[in-house]
Protein backbone atom coordinates (compact mmCIF):
# COMPACT_ATOMS: atom_id res chain seq x y z
CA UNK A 1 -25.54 114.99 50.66
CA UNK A 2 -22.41 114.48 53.18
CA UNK A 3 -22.08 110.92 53.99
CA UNK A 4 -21.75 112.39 57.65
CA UNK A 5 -25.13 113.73 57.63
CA UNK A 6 -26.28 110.59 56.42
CA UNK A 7 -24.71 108.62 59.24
CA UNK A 8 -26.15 111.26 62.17
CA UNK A 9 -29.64 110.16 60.76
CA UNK A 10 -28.87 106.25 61.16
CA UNK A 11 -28.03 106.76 64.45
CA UNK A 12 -29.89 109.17 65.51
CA UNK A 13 -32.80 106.09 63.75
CA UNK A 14 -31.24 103.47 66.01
CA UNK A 15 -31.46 105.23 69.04
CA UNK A 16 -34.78 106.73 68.18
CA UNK A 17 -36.22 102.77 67.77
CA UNK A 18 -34.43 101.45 70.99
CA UNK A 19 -36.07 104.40 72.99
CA UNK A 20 -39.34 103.41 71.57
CA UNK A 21 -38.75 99.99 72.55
CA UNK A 22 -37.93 100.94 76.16
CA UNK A 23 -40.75 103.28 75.78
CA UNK A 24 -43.00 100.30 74.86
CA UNK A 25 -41.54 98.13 77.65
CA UNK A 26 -42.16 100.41 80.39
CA UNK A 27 -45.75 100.46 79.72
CA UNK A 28 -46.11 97.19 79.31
CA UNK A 29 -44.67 95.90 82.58
């Protein structure tokens, strides 16, 4: 497995969890 294609997913991960938290936020307030 290509470290590359390894790193896509963690970031992709990160900015999958800080939507969510926006997400979260927005229906919250």
């Amino acid at each position: 497995m290509p470290f590359e294609f390894l790193e896509d997913i963690a970031i992709a991960d990160i900015a999958f969890r800080a939507w969510g938290k926006d997400l979260e936020e927005t229906f919250v307030s």
